[in-house]
C-alpha atoms as a PDB file:
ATOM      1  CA  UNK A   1     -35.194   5.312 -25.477  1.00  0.00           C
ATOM      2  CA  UNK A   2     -34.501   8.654 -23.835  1.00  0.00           C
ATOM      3  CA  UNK A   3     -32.986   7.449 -20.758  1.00  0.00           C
ATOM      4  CA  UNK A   4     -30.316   6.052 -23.561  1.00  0.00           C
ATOM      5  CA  UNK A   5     -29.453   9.006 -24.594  1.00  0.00           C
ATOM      6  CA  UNK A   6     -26.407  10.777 -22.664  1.00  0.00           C
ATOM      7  CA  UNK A   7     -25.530  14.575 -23.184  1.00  0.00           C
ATOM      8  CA  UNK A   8     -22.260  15.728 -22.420  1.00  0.00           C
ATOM      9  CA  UNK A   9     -18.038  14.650 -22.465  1.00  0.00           C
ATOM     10  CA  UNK A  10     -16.151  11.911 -20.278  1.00  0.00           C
ATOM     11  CA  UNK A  11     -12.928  12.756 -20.389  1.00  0.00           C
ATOM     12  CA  UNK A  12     -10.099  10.389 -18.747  1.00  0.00           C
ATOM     13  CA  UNK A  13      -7.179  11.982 -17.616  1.00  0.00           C
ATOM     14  CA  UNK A  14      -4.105  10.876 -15.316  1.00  0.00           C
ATOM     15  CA  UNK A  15      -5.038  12.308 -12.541  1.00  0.00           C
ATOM     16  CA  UNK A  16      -8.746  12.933 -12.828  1.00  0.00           C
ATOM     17  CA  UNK A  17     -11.976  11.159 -14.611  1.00  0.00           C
ATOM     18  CA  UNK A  18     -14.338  13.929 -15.125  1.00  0.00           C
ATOM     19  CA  UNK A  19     -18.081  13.282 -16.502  1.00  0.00           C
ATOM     20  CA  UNK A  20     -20.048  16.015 -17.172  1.00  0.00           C
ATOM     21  CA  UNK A  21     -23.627  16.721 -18.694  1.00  0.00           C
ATOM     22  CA  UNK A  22     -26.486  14.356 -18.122  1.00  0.00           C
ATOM     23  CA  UNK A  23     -28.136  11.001 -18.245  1.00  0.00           C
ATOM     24  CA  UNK A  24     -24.530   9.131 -18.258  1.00  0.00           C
ATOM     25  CA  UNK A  25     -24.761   5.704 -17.486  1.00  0.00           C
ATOM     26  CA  UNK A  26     -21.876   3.535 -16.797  1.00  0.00           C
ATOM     27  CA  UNK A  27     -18.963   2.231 -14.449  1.00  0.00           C
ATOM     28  CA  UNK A  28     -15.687   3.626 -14.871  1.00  0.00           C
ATOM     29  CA  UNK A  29     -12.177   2.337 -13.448  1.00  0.00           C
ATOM     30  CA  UNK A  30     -10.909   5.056 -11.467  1.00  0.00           C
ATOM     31  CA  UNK A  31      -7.303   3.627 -10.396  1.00  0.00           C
ATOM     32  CA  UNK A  32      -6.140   6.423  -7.939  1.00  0.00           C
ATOM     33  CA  UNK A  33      -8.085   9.357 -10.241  1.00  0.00           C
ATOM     34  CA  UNK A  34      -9.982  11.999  -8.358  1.00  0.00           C
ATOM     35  CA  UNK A  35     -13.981  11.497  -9.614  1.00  0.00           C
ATOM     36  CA  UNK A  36     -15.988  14.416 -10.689  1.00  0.00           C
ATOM     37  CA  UNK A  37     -19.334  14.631 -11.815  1.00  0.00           C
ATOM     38  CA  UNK A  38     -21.068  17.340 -12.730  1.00  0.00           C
ATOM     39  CA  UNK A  39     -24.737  17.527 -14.285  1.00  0.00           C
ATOM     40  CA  UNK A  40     -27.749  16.214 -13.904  1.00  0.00           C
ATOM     41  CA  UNK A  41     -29.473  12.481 -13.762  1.00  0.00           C
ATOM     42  CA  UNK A  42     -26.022  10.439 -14.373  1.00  0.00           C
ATOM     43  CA  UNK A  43     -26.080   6.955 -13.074  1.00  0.00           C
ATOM     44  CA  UNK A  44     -21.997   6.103 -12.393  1.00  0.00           C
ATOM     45  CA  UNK A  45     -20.137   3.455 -10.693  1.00  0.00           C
ATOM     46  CA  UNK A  46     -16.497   3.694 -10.122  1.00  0.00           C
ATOM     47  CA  UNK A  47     -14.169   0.623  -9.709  1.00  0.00           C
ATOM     48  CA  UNK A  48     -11.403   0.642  -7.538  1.00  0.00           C
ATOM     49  CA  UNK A  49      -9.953   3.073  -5.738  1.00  0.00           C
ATOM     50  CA  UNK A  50     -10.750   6.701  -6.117  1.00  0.00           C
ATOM     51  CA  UNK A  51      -8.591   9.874  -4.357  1.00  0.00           C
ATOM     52  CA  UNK A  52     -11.540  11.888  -3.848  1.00  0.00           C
ATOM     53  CA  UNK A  53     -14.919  12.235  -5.569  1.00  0.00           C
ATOM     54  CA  UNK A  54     -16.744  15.864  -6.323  1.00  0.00           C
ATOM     55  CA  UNK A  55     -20.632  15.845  -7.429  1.00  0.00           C
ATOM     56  CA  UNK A  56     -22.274  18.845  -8.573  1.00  0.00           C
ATOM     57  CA  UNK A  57     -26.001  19.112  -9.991  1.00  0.00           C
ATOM     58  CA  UNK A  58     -29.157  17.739  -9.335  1.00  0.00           C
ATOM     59  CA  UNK A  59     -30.556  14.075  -9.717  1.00  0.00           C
ATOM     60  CA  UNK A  60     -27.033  12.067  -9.961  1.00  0.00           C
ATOM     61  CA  UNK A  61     -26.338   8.574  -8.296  1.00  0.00           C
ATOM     62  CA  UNK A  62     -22.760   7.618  -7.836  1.00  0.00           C
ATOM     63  CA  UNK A  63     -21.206   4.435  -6.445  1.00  0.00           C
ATOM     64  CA  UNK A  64     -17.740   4.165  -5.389  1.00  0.00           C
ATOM     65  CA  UNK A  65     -14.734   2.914  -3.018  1.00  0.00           C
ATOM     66  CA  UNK A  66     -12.537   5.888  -1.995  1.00  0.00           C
ATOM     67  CA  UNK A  67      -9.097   6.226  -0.232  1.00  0.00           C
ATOM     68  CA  UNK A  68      -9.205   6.728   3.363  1.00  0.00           C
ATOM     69  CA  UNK A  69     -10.131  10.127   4.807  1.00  0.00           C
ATOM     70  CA  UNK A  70     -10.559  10.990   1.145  1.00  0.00           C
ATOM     71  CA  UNK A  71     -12.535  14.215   0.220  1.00  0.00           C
ATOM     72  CA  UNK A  72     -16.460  13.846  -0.783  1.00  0.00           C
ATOM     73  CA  UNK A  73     -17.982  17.008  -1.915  1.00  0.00           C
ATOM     74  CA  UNK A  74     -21.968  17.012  -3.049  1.00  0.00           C
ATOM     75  CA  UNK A  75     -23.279  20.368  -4.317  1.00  0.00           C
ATOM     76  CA  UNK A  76     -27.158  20.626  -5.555  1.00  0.00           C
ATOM     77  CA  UNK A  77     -30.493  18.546  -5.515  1.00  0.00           C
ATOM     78  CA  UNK A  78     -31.174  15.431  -5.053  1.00  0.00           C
ATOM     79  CA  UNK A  79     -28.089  13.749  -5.474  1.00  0.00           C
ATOM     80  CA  UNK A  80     -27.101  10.407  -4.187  1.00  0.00           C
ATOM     81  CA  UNK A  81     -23.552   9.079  -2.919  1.00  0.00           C
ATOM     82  CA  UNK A  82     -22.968   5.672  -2.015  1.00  0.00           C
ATOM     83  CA  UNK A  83     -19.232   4.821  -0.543  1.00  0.00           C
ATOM     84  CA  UNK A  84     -17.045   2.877   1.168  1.00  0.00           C
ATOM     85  CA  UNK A  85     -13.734   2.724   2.471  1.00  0.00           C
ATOM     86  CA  UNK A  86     -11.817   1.918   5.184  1.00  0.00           C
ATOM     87  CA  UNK A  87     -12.053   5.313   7.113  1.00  0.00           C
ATOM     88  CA  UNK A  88     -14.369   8.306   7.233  1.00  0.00           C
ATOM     89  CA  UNK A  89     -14.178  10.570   3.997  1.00  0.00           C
ATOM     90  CA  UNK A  90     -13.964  14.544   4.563  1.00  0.00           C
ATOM     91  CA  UNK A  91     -17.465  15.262   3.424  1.00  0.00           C
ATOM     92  CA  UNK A  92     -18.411  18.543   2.340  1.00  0.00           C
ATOM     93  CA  UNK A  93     -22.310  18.499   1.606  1.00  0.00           C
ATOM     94  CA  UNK A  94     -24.527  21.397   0.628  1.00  0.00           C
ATOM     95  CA  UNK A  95     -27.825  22.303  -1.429  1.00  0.00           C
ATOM     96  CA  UNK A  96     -31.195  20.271  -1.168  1.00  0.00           C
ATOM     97  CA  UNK A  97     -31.805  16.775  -0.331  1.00  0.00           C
ATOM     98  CA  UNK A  98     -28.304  15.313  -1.040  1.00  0.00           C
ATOM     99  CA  UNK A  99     -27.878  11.562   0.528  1.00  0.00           C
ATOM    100  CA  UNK A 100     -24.428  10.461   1.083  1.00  0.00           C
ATOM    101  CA  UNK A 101     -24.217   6.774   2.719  1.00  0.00           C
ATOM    102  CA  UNK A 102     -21.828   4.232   3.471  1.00  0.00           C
ATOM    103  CA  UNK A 103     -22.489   0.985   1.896  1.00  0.00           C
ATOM    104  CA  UNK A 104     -21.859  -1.917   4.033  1.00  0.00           C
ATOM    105  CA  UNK A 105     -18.773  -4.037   3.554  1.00  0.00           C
ATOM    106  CA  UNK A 106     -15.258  -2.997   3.733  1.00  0.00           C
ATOM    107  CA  UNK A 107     -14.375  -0.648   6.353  1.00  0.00           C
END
């Protein structure tokens, strides 16, 4: 029942989807939005296209298609990035076992 529980705000905006705090589980529509994530052990999948996608925190696995040559920032531990798209993001990567990888399919 734990792994239910979810501590923190998702807030939807029109330029940016922001979820912060921990143990978030979900997929999210991101039409255009920049992602950010910040906490620890959130499970997220975006749909559709996102402008650019910042993770911060430890323990987080995110899914999602971004715009070409879009920016991907991972601070922290452990955190996991899967992407696509149809050209190379602008990663920026620091902290401590952080594993950004592009999923096969488009691009």
């Amino acid at each position: 029942m734990a792994e239910e529980d979810s501590v923190g705000a998702v807030a939807s905006g029109k330029d940016k989807i922001q979820i912060s705090g921990n143990g978030h589980q979900g997929s999210f529509p991101c039409e255009g939005r920049r992602a950010v994530i910040e906490g620890t052990d959130n499970v997220i999948t975006f749909t559709g296209v996102c402008s650019a996608l910042d993770v911060s925190g430890s323990g987080n696995s995110v899914t999602i298609q971004l715009a070409p040559k879009a920016p991907l920032t991972v601070e922290g531990v452990d955190n996991s990035v899967r992407w696509q798209s149809t050209a190379e993001p602008k990663k920026s990567i620091s902290g401590v076992n952080n594993r950004v990888v592009k999923m096969a399919g488009r691009g």
